[in-house]
C-alpha atoms as a PDB file:
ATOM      1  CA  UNK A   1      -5.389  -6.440  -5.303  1.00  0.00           C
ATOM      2  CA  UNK A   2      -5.129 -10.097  -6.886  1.00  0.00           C
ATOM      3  CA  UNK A   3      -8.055  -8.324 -10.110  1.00  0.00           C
ATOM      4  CA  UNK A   4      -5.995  -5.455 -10.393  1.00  0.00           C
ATOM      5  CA  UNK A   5      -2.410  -7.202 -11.051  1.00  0.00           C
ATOM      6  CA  UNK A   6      -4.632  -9.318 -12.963  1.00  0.00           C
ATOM      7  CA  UNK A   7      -5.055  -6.456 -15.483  1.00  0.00           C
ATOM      8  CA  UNK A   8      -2.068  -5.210 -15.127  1.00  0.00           C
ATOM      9  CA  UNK A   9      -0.175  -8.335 -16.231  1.00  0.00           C
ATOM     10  CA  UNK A  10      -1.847  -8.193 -19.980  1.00  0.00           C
ATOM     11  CA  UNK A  11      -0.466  -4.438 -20.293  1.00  0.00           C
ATOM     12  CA  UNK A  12       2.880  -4.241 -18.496  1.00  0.00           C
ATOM     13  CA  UNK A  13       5.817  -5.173 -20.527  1.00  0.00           C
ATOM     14  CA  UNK A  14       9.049  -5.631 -19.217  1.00  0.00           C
ATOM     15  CA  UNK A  15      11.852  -4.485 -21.505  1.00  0.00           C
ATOM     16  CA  UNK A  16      15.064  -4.944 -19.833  1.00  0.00           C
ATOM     17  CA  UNK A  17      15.367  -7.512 -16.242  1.00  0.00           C
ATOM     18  CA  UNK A  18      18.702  -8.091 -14.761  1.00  0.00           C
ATOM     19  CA  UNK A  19      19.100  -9.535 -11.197  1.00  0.00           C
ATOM     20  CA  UNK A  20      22.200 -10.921  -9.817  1.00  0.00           C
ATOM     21  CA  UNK A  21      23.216 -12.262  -6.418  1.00  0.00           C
ATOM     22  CA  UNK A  22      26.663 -13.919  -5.252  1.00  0.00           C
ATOM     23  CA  UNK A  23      25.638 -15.845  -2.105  1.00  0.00           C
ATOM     24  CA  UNK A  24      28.622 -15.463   0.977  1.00  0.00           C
ATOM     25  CA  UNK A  25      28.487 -16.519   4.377  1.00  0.00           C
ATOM     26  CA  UNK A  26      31.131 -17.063   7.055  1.00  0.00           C
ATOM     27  CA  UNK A  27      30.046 -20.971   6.690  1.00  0.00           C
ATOM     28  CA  UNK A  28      30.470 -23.113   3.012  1.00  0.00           C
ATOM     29  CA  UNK A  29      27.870 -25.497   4.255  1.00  0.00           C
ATOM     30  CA  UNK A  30      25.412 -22.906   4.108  1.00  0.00           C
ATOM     31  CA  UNK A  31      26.730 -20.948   0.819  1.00  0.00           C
ATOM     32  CA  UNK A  32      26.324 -23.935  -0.863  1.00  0.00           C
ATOM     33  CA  UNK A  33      22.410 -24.287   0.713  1.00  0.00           C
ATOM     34  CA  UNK A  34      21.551 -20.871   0.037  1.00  0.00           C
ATOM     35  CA  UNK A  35      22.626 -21.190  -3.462  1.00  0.00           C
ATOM     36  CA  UNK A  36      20.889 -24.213  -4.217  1.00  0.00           C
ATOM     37  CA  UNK A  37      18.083 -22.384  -2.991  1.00  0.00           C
ATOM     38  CA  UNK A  38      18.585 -19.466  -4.723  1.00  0.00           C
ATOM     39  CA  UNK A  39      18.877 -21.110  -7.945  1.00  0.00           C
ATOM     40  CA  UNK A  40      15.962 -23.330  -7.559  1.00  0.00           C
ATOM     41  CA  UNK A  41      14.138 -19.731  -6.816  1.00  0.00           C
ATOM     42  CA  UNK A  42      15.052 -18.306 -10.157  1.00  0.00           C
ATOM     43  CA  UNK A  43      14.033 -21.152 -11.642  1.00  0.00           C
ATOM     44  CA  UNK A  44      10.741 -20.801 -10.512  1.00  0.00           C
ATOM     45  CA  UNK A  45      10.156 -16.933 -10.940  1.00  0.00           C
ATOM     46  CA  UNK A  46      11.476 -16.784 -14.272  1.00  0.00           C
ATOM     47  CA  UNK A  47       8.849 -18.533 -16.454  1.00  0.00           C
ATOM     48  CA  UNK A  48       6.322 -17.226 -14.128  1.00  0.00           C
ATOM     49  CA  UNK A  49       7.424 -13.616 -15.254  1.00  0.00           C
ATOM     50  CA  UNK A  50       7.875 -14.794 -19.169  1.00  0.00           C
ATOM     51  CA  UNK A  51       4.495 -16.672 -19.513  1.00  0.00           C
ATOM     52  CA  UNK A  52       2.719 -13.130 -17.282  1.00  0.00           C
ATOM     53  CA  UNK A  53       4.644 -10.521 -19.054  1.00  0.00           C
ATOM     54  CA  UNK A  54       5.904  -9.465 -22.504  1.00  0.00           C
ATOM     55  CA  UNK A  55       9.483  -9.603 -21.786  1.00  0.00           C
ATOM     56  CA  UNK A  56      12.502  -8.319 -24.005  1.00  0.00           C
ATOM     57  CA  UNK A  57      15.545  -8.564 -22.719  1.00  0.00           C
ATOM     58  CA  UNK A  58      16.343 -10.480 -19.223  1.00  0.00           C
ATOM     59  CA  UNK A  59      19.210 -12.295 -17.206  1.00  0.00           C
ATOM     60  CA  UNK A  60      18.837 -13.952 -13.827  1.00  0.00           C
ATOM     61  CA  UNK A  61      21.847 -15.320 -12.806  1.00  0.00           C
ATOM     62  CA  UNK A  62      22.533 -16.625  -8.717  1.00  0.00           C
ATOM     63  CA  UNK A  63      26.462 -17.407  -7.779  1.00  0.00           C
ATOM     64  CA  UNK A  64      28.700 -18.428  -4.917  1.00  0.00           C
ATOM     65  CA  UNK A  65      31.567 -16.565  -3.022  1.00  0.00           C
ATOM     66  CA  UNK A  66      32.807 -19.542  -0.583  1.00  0.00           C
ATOM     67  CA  UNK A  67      35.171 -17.006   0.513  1.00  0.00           C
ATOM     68  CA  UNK A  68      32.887 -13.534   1.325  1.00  0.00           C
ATOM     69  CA  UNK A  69      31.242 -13.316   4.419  1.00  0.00           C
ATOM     70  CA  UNK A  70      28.638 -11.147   3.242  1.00  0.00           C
ATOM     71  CA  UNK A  71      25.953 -11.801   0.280  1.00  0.00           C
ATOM     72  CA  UNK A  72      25.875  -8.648  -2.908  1.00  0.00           C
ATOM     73  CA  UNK A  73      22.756  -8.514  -4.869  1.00  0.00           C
ATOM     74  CA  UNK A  74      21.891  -6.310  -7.833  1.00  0.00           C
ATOM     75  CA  UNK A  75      18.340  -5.945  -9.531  1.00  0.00           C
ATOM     76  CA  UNK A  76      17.200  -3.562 -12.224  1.00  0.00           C
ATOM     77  CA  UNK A  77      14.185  -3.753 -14.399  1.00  0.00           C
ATOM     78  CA  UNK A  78      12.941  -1.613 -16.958  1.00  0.00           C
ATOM     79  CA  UNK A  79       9.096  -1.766 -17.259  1.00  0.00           C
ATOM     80  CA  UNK A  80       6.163   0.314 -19.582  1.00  0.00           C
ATOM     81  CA  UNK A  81       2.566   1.025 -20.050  1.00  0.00           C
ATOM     82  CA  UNK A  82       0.348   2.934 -22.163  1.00  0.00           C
ATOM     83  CA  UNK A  83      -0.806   5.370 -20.394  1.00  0.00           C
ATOM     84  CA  UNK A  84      -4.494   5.074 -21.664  1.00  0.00           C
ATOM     85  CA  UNK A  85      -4.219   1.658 -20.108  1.00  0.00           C
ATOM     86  CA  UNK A  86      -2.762   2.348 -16.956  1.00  0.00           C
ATOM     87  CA  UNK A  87      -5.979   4.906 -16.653  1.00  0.00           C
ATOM     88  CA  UNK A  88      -8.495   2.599 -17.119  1.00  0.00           C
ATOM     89  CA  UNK A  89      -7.053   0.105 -14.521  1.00  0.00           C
ATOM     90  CA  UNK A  90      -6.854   2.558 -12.200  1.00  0.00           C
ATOM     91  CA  UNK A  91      -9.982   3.717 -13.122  1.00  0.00           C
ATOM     92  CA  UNK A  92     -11.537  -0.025 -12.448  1.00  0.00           C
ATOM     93  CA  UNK A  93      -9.993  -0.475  -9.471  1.00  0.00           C
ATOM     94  CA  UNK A  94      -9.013   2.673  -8.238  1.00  0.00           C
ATOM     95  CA  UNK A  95     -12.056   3.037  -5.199  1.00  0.00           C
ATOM     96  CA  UNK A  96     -10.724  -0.776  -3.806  1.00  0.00           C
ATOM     97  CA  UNK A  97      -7.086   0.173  -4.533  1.00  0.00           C
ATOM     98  CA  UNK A  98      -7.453   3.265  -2.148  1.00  0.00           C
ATOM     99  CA  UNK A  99      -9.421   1.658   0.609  1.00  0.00           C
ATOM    100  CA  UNK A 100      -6.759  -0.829   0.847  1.00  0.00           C
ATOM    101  CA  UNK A 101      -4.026   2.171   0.665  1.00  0.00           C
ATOM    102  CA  UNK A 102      -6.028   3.842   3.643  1.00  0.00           C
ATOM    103  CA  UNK A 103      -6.388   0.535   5.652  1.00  0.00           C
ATOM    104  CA  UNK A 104      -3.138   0.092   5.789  1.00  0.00           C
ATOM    105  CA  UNK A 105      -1.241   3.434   5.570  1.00  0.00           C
ATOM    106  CA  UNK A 106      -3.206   5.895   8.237  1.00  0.00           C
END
């Protein structure tokens, strides 16, 4: 799995990446933990995904409602691949790919 998103990661580009979350529990102590951790995520994920992928277009953004008792979250991504390319990592890896696929979906 690791070799296959491996090649995949020289081929994919992501064009558009928009993920949003507004952090709300019944509790401001742990709003304000969440977010922090939350933030500290997309802090972290981000220039993992812009040093993997060609990216266009992306916003990441993590917020607080002290005053919701329940957390919204929003993600969209628009991704491509050559087709030719796709085909020839599936081609590489397909056999491995589909004994994993069998081990774990009977």
């Amino acid at each position: 799995m690791r070799d296959f998103l491996s090649d995949l990661t020289d081929r994919l580009r992501i064009s558009r990446l928009r993920a949003r979350v507004v952090i709300g529990t019944d509790d401001a102590a742990q709003t304000g933990i969440l977010l922090g951790q939350t933030a500290a995520l997309c802090g972290i994920i981000v220039p993992f995904l812009e040093n993997t992928f060609d990216m266009q277009d992306y916003h990441v953004s993590a917020d607080a409602d002290f005053n919701a008792d329940h957390t919204e979250w929003a993600f969209t991504v628009n991704c491509s691949i050559r087709p030719i390319s796709l085909v020839r990592v599936l081609l590489r890896h397909g056999k491995p790919m589909y004994k994993l696929y069998k081990k774990y979906f009977k």
